[in-house]
C-alpha atoms as a PDB file:
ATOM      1  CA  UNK A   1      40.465 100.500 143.313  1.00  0.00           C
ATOM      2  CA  UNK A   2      39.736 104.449 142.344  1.00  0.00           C
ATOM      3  CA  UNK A   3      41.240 107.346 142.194  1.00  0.00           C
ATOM      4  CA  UNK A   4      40.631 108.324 145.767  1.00  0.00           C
ATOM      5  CA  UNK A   5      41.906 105.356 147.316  1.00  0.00           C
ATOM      6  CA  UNK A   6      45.289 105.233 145.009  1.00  0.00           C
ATOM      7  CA  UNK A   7      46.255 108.879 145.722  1.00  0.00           C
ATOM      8  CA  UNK A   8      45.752 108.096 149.597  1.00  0.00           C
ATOM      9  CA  UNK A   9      47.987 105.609 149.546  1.00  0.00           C
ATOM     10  CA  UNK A  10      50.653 107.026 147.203  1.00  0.00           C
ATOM     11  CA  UNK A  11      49.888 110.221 149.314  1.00  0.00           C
ATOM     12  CA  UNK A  12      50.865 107.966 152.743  1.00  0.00           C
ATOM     13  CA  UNK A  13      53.500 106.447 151.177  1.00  0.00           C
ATOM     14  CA  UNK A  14      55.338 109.778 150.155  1.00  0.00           C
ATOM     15  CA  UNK A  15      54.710 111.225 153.861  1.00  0.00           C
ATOM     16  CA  UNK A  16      56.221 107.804 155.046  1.00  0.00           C
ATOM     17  CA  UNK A  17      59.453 108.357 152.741  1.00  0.00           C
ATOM     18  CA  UNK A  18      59.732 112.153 153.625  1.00  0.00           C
ATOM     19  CA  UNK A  19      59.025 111.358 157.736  1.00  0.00           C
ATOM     20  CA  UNK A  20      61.895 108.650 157.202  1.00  0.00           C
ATOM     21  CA  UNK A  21      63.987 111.401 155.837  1.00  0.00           C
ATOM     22  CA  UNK A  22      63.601 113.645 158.403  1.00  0.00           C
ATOM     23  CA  UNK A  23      64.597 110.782 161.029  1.00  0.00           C
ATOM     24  CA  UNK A  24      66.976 109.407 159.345  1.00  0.00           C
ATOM     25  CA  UNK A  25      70.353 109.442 159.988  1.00  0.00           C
ATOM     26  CA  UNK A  26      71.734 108.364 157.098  1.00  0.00           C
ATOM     27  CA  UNK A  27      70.153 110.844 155.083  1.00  0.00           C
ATOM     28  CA  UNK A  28      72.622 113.798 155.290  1.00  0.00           C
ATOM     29  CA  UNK A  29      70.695 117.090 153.423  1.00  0.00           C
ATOM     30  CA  UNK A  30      71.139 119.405 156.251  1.00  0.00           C
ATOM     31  CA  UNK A  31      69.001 121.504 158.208  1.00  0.00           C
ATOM     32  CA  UNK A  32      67.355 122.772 154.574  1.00  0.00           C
ATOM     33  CA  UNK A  33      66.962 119.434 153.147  1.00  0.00           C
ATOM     34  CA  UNK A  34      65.210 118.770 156.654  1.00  0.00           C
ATOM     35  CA  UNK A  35      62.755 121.297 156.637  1.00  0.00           C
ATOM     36  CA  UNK A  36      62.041 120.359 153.385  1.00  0.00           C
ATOM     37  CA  UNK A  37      60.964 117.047 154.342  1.00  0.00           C
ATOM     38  CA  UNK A  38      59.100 117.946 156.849  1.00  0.00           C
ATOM     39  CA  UNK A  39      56.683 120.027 154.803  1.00  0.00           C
ATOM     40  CA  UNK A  40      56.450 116.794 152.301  1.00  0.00           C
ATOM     41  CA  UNK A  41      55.587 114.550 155.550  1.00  0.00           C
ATOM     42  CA  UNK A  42      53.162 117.290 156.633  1.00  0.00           C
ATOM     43  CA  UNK A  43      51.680 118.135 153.674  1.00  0.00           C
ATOM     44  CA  UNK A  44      51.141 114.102 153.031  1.00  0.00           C
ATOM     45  CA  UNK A  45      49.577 113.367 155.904  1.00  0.00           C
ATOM     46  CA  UNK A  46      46.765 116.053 155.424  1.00  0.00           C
ATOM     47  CA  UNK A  47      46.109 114.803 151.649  1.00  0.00           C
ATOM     48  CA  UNK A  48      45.619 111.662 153.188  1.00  0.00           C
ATOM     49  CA  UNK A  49      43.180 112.963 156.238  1.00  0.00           C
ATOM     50  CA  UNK A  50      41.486 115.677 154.708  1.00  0.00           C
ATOM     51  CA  UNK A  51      37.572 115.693 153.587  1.00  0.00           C
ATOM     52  CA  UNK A  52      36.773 114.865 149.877  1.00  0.00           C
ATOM     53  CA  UNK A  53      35.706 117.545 147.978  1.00  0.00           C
ATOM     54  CA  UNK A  54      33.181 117.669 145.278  1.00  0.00           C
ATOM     55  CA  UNK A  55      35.301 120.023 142.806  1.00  0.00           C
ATOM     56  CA  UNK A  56      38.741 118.735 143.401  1.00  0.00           C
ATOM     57  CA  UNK A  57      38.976 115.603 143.072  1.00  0.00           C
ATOM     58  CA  UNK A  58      42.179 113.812 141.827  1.00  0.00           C
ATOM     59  CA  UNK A  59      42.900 114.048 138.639  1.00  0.00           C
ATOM     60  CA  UNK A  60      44.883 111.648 136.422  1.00  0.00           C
ATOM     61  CA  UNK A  61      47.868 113.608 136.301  1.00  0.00           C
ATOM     62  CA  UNK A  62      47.530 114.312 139.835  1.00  0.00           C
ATOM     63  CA  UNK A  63      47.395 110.786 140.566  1.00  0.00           C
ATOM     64  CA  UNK A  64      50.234 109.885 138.255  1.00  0.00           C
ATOM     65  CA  UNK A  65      52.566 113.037 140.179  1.00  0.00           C
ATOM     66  CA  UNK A  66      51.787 111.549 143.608  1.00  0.00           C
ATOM     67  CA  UNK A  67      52.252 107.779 142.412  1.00  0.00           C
ATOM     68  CA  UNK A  68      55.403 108.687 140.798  1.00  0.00           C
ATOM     69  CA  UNK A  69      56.377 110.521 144.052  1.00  0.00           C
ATOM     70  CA  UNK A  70      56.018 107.247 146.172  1.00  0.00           C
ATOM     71  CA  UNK A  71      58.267 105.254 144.250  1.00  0.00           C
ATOM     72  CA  UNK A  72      60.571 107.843 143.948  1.00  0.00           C
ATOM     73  CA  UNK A  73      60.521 108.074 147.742  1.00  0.00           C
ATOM     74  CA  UNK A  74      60.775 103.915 148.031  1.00  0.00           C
ATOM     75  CA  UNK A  75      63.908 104.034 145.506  1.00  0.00           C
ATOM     76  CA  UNK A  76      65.304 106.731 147.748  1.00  0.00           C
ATOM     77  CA  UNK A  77      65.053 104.779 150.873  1.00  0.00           C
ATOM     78  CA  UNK A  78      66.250 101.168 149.003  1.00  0.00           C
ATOM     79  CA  UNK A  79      69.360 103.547 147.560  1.00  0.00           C
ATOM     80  CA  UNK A  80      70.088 104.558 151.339  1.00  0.00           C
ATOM     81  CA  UNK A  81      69.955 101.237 153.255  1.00  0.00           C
ATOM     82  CA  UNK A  82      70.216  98.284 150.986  1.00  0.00           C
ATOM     83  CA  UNK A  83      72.247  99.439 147.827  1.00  0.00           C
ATOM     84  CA  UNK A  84      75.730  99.118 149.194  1.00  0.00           C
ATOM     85  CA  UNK A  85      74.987  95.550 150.154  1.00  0.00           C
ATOM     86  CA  UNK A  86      73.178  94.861 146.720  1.00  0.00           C
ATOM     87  CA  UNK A  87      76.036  96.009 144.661  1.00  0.00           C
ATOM     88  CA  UNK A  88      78.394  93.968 146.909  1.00  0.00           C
ATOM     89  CA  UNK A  89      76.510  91.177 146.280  1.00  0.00           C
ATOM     90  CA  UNK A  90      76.116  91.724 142.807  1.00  0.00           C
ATOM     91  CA  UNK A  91      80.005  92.299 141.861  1.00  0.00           C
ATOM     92  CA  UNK A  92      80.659  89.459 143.577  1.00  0.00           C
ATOM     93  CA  UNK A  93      78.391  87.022 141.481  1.00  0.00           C
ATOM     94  CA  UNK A  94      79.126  88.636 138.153  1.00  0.00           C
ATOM     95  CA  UNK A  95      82.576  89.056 138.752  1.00  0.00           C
ATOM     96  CA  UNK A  96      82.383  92.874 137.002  1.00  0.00           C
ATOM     97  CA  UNK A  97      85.210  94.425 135.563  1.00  0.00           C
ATOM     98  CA  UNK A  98      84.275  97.495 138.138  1.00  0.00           C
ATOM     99  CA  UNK A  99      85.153  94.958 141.164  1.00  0.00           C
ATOM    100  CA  UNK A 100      88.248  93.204 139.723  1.00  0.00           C
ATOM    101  CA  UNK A 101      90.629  95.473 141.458  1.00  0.00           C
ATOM    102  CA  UNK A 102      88.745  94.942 145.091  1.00  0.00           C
ATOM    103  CA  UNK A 103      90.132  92.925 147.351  1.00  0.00           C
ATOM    104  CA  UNK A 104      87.122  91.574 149.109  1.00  0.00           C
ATOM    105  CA  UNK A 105      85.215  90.751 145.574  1.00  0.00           C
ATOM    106  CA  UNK A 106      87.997  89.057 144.087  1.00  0.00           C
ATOM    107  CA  UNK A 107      88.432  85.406 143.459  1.00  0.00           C
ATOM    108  CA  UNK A 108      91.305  83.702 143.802  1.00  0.00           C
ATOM    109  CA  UNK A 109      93.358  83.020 140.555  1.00  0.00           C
ATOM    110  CA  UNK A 110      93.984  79.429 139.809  1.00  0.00           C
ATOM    111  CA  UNK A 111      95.798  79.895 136.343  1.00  0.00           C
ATOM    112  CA  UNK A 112      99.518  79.737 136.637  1.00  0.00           C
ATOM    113  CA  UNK A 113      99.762  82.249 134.405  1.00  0.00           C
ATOM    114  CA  UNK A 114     102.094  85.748 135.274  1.00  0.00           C
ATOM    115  CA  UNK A 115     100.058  88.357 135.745  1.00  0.00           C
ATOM    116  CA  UNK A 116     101.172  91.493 133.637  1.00  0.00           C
END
């Protein structure tokens, strides 16, 4: 893989997140927040189908920026849809002291011992 083809990709994948964004109703940054990601999904997609040319290229730190961009973006989108349901899952199979007071995540007692 080079350069060119990594920074298309992480430059798709970052106009994917930010397009998400802007659809998404679960992502609540009002109107602002909205315009902003539009100009990240719009700005993404003509990185990714613009002409090459000769004197800018990507650069390494460019590369690293947009790379670190998309996975930002795919943390954002994991954070908004699946975390809840992680952590739920989670608490319950490690029985955290942050859950012990929930309802749903706790286990029934079987010690016959008063609780104080």
């Amino acid at each position: 893989m080079n350069y060119e083809l990594i920074n298309s990709i992480a430059c798709g994948l970052i106009a994917l997140w930010a397009l998400w964004c802007v659809l998404s109703g679960k992502v609540r940054d009002g109107i602002l927040g909205k315009l902003i990601y539009s100009a990240i999904a719009i700005s993404g997609f003509v990185v990714v189908n613009r002409e090459q040319n000769i004197f800018i290229g990507p650069t390494a730190a460019g590369l690293t920026l947009h790379v670190s961009l998309a996975l930002a973006g795919a943390r954002h989108i994991f954070m908004v849809t699946y975390w809840q349901r992680v952590k739920a899952w989670l608490c319950r199979m490690l029985n955290c002291e942050h859950c012990m007071g929930c309802e749903k995540t706790k286990a029934p007692d079987k010690t016959n011992q008063p609780k104080l």
